[in-house]
N, C-alpha and C. Protein backbone atom coordinates (compact mmCIF):
# COMPACT_ATOMS: atom_id res chain seq x y z
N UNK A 1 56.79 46.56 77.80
CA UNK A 1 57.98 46.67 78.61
C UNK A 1 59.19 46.05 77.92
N UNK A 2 59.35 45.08 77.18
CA UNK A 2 59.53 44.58 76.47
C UNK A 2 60.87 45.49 75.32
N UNK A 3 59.85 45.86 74.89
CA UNK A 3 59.92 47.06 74.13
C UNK A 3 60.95 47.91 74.43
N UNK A 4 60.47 48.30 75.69
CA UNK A 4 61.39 49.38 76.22
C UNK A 4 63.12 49.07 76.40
N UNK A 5 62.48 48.09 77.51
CA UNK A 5 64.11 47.28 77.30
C UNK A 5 64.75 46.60 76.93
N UNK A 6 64.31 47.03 75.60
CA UNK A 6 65.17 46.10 74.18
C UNK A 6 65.79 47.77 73.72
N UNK A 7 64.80 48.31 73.41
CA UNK A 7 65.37 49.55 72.90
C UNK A 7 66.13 50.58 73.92
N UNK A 8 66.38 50.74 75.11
CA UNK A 8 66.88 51.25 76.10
C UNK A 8 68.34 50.48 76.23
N UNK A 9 68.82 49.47 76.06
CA UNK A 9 69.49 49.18 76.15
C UNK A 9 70.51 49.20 74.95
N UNK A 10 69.94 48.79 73.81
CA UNK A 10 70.60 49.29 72.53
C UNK A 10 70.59 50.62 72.08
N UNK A 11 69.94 51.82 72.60
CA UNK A 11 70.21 53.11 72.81
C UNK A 11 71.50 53.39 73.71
N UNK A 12 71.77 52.56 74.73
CA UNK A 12 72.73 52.88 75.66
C UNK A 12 74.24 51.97 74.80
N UNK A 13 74.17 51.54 73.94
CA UNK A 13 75.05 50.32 73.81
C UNK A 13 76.04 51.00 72.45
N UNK A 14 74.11 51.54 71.61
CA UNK A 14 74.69 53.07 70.86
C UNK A 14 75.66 54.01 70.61
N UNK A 15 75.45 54.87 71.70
CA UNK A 15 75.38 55.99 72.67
C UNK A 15 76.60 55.66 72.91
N UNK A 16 77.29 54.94 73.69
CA UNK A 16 78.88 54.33 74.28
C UNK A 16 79.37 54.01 72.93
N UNK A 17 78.58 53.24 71.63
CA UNK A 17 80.29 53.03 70.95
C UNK A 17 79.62 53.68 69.67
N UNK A 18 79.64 54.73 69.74
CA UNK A 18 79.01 55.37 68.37
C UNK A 18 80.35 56.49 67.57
N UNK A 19 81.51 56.37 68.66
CA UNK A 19 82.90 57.04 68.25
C UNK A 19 83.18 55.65 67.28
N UNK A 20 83.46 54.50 67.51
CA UNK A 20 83.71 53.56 67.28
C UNK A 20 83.10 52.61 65.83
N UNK A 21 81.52 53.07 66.09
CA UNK A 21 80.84 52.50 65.01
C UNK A 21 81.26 53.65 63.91
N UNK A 22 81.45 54.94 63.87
CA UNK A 22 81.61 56.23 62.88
C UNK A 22 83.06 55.63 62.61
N UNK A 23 84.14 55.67 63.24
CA UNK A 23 85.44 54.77 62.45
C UNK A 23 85.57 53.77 61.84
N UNK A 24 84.68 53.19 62.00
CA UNK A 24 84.40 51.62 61.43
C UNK A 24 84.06 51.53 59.99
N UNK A 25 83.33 52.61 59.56
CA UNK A 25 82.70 52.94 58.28
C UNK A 25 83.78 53.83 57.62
N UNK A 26 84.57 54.70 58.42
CA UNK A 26 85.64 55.58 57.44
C UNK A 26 84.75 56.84 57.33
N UNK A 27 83.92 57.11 57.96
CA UNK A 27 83.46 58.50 58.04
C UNK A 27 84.35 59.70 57.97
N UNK A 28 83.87 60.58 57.08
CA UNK A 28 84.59 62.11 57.19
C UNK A 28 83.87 62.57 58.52
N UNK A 29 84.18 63.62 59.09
CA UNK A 29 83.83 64.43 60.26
C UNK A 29 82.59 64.46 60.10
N UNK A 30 82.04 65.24 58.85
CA UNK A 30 80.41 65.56 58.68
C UNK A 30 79.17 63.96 59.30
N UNK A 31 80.13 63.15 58.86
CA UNK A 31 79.64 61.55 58.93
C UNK A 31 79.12 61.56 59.99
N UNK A 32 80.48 61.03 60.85
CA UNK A 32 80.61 60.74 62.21
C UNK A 32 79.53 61.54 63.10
N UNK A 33 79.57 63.05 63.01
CA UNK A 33 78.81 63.83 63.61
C UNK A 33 77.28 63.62 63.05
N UNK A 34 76.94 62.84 62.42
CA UNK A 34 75.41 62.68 61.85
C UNK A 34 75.25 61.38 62.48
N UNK A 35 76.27 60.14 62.67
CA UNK A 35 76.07 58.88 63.41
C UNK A 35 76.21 59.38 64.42
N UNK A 36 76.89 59.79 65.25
CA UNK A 36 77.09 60.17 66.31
C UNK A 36 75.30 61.37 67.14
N UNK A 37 74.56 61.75 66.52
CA UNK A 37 73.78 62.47 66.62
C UNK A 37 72.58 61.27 66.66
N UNK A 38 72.20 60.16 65.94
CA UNK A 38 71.45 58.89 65.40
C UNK A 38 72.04 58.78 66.74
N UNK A 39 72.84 58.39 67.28
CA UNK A 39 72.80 57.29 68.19
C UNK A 39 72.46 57.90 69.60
N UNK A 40 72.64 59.30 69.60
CA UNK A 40 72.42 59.78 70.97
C UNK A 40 71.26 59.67 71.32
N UNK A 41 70.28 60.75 70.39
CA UNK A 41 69.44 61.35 69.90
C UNK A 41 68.31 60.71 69.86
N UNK A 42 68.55 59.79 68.36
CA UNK A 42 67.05 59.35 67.46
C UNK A 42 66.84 57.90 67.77
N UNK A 43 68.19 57.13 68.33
CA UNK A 43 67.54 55.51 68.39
C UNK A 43 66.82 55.48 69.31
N UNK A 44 66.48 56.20 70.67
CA UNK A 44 65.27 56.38 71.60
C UNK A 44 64.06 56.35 70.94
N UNK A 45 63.96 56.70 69.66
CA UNK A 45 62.55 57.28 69.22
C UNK A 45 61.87 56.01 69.06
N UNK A 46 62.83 54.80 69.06
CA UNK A 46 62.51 53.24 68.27
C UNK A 46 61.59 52.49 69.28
N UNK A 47 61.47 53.16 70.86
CA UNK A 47 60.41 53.08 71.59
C UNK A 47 58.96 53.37 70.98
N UNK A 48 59.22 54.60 70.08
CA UNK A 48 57.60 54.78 69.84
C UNK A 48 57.31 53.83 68.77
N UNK A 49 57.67 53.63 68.08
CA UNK A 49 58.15 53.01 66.91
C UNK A 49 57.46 51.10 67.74
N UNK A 50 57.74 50.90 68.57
CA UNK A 50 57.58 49.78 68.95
C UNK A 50 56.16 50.10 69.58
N UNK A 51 55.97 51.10 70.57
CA UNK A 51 54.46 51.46 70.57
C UNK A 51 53.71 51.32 69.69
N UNK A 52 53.70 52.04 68.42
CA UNK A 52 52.99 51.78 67.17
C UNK A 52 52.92 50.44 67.03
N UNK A 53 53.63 49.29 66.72
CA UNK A 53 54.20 48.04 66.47
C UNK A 53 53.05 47.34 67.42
N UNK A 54 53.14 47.38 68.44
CA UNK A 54 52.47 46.50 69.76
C UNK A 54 50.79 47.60 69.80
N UNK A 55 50.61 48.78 68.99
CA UNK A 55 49.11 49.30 68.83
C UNK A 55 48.36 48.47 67.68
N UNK A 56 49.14 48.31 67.07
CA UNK A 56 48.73 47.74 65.79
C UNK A 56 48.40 46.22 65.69
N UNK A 57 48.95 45.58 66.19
CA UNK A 57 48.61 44.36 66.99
C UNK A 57 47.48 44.22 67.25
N UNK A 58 47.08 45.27 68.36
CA UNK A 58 45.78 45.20 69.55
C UNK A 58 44.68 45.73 68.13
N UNK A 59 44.71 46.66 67.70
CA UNK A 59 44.13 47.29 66.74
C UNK A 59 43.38 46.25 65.68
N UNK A 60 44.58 45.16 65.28
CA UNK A 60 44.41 44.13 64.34
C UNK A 60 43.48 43.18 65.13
N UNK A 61 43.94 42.94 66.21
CA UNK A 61 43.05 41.29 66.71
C UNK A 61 41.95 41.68 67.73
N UNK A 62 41.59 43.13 67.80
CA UNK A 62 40.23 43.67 68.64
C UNK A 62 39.13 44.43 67.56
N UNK A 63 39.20 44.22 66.40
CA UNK A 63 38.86 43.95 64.97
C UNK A 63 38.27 45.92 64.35
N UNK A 64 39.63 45.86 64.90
CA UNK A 64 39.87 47.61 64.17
C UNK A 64 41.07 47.94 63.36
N UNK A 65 41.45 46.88 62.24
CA UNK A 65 42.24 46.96 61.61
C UNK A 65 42.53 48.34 60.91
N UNK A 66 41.40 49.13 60.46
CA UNK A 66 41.56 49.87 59.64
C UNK A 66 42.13 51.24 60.65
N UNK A 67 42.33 51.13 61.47
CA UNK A 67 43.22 51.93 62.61
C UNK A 67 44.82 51.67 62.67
N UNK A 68 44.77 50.56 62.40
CA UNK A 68 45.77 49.97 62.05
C UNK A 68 47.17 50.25 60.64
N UNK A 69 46.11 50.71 59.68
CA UNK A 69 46.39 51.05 58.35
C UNK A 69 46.80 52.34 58.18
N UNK A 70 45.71 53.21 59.63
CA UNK A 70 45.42 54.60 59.08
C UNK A 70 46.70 54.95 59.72
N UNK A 71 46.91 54.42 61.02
CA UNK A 71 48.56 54.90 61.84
C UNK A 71 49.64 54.29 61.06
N UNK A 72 49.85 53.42 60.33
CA UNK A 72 51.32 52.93 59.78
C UNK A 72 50.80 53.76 58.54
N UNK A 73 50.17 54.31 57.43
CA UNK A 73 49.81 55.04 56.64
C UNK A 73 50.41 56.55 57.30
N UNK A 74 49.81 56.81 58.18
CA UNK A 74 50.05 58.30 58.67
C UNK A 74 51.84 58.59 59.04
N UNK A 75 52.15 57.39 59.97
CA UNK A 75 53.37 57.35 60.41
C UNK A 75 54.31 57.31 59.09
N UNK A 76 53.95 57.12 57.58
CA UNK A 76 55.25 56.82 56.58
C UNK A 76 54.71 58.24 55.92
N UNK A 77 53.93 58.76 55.89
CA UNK A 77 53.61 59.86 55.17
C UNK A 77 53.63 61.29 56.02
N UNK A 78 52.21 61.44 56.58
CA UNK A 78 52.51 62.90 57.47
C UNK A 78 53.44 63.04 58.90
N UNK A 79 53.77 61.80 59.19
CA UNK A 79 54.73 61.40 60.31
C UNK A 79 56.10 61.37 59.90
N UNK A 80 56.66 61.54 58.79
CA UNK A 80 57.85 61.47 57.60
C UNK A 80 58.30 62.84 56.85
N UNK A 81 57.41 63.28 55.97
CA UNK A 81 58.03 63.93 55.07
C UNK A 81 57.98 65.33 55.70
N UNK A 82 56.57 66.18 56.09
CA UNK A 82 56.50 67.08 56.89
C UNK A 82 58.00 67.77 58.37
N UNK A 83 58.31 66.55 59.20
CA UNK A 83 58.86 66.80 59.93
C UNK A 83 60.70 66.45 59.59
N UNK A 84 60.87 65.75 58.40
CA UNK A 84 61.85 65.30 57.79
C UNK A 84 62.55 66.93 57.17
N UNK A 85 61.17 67.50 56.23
CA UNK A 85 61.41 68.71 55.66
C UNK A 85 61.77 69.87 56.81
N UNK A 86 60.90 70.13 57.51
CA UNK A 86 61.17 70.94 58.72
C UNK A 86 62.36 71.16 59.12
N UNK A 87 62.70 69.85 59.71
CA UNK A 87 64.01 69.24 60.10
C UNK A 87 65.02 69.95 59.54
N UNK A 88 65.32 69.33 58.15
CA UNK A 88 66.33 69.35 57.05
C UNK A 88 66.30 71.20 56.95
N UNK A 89 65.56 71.94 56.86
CA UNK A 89 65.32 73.52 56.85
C UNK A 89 65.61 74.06 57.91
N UNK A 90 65.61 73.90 59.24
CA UNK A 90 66.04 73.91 60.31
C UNK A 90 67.50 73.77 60.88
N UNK A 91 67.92 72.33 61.01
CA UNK A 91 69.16 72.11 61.09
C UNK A 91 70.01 70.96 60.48
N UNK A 92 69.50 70.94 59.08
CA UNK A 92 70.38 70.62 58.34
C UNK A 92 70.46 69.10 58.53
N UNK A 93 71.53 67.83 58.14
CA UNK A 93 71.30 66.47 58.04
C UNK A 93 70.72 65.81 59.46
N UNK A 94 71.31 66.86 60.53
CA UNK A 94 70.79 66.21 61.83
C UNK A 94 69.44 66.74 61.99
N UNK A 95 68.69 67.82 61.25
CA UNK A 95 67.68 68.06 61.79
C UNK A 95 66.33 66.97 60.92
N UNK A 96 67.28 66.44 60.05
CA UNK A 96 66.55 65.52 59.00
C UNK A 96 66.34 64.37 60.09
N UNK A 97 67.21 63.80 60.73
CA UNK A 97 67.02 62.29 61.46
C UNK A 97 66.03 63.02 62.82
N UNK A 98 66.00 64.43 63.36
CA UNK A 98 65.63 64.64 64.65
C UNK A 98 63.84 64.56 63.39
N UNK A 99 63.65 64.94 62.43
CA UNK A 99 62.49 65.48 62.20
C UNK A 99 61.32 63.70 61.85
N UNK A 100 62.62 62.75 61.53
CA UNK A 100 61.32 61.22 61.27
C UNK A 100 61.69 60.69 62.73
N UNK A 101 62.07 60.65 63.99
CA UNK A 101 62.39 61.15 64.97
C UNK A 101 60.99 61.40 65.65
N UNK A 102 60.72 62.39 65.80
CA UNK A 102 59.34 63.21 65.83
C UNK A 102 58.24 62.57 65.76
N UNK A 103 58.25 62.35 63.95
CA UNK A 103 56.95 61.86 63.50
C UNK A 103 57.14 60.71 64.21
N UNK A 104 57.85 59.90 64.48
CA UNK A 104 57.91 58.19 64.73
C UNK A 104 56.47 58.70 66.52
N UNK A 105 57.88 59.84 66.87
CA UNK A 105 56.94 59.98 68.41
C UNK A 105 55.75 60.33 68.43
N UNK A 106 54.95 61.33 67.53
CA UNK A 106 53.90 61.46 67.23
C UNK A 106 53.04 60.45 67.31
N UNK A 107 53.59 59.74 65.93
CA UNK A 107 52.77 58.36 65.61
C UNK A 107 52.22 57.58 66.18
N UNK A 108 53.61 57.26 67.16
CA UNK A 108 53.58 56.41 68.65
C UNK A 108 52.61 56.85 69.60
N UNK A 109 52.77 57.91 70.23
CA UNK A 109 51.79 58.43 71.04
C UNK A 109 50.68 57.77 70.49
N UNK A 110 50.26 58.59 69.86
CA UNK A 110 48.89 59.03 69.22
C UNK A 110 47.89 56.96 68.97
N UNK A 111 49.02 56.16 68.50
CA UNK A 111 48.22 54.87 68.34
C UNK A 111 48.04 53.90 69.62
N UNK A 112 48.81 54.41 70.49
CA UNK A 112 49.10 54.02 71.72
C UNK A 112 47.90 54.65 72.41
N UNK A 113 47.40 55.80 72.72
CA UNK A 113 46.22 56.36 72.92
C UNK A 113 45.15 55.75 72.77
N UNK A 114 45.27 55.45 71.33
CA UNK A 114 44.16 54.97 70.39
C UNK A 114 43.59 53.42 71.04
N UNK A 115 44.80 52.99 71.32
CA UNK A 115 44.82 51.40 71.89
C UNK A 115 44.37 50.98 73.10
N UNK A 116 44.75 52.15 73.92
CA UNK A 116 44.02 52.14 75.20
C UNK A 116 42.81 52.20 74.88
N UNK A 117 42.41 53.31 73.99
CA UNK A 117 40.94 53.61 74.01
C UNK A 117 40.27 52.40 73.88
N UNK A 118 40.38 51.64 72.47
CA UNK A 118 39.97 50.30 71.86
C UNK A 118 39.53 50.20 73.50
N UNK A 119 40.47 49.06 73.64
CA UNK A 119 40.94 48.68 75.39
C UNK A 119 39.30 48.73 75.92
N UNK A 120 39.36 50.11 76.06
CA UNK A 120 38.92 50.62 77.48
C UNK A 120 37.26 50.24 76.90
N UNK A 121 37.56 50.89 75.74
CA UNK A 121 35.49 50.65 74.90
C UNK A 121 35.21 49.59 75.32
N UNK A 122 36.00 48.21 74.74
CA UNK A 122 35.18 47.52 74.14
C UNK A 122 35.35 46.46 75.70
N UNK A 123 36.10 46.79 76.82
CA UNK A 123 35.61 46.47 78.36
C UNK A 123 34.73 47.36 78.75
N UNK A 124 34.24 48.28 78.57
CA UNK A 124 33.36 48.90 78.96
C UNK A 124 32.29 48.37 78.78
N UNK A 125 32.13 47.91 77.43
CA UNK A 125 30.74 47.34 76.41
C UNK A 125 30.38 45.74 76.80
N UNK A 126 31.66 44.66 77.41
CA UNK A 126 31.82 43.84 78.01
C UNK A 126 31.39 43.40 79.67
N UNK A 127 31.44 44.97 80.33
CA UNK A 127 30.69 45.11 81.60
C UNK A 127 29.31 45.68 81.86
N UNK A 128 28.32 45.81 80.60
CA UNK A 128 27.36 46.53 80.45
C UNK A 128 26.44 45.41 79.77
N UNK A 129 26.85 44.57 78.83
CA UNK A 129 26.52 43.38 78.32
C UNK A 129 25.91 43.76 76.99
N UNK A 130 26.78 45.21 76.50
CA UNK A 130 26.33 45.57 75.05
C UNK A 130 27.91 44.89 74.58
N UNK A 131 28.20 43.82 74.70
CA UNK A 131 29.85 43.13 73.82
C UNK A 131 29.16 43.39 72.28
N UNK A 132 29.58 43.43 71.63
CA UNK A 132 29.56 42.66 70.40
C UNK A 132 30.32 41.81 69.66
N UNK A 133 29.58 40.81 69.20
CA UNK A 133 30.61 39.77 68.44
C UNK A 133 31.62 39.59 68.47
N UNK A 134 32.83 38.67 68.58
CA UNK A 134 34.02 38.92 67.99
C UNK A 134 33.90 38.91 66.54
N UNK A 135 35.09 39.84 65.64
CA UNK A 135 35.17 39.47 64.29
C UNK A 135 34.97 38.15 64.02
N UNK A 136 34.41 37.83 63.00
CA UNK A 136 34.26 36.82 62.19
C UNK A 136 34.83 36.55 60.86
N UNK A 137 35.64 35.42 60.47
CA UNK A 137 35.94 35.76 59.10
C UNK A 137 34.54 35.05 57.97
N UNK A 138 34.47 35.67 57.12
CA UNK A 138 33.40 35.09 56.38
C UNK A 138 33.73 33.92 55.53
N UNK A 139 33.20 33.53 54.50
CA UNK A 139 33.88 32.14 54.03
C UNK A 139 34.81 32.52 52.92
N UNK A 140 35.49 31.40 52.92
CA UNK A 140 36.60 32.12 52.10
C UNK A 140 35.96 31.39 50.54
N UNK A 141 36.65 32.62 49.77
CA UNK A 141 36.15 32.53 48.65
C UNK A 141 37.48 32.11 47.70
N UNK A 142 36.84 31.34 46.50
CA UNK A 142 38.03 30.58 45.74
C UNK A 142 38.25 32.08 44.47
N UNK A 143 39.51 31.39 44.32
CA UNK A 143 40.53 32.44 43.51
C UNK A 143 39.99 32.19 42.63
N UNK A 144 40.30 33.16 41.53
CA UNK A 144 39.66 32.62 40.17
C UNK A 144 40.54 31.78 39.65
N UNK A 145 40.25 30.87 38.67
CA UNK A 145 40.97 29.87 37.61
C UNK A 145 40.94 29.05 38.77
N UNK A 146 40.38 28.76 39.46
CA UNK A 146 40.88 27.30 40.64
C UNK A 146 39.66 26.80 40.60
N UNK A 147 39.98 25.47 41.60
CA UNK A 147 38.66 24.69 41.70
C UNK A 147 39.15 24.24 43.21
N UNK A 148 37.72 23.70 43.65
CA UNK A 148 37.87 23.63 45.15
C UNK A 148 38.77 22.12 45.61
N UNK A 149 39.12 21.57 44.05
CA UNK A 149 39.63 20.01 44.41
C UNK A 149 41.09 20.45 44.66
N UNK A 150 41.61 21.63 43.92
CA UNK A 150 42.91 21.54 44.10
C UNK A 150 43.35 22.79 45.35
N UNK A 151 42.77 23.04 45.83
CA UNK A 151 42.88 24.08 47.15
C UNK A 151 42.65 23.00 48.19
N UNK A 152 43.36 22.41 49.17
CA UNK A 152 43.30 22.22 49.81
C UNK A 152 43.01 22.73 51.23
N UNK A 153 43.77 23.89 51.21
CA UNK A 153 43.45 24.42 53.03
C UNK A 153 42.05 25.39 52.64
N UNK A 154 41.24 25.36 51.56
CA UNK A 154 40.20 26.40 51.90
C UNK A 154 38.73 25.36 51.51
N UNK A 155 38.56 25.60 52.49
CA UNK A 155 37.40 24.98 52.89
C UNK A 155 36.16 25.19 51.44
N UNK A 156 35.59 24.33 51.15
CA UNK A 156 34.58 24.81 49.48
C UNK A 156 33.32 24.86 50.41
């Protein structure tokens, strides 16, 4: 929630001075009309964007990191260039910001889903009395060229 109304409000704050922020910079027309499009438009998307953000979290400390990797991996690559290209072939510089836009929402959805799911499993598995473990970290292992006298915070 958080989230939301951080980004809902700086969408709206946008949105009202985005004549203002495009003069500020000395924009030609083409400019202005591409900030002016960002601010209506695409800073909403920074909701999903924060979905992802707050999935990845849950993902990380309910010990499914590698879910974690695969959505911020997916979100800079097939969430990016695909809908960026589209975009840009479509309608041109604004269809470039509507197309990572997209992917961001995609992304979002889709890890947000994912998070519930986590969620929902591993209470499920918690009311059945199949839990398993929390992660564990294993022992930490010394770097090479070191010795355990001069590492202090890792335990030998």
């Amino acid at each position: 929630l958080l989230t939301l109304a951080y980004v809902g409000t700086v969408w709206v704050l946008l949105a009202l001075g985005r004549n203002v922020i495009a003069s500020v910079f000395g924009l030609t027309a083409e400019g202005q009309d591409i900030v002016a499009f960002f601010c209506l438009f695409s800073a909403g998307s920074f909701m999903f964007l924060g979905a992802l953000f707050v999935s990845n979290a849950a993902f990380n400390n309910l010990g499914a990191p590698l879910l974690s990797t695969g959505f911020n991996w997916g979100r800079a690559t097939l969430g990016t260039f695909p809908f960026v290209w589209a975009g840009g072939r479509l309608m041109g510089p604004d269809g470039v910001i509507l197309g990572q836009s997209l992917g961001a929402v995609a992304f979002g959805v889709a890890a947000m889903i994912a998070a519930f799911g986590l969620i929902e499993k591993i209470g499920a598995a918690a009311a059945t009395g199949n839990q398993a473990p929390p992660p564990h970290p294993g022992p930490a292992e010394m770097p090479p060229l070191s010795s355990p006298q001069d590492a202090s915070a890792i335990d030998p």
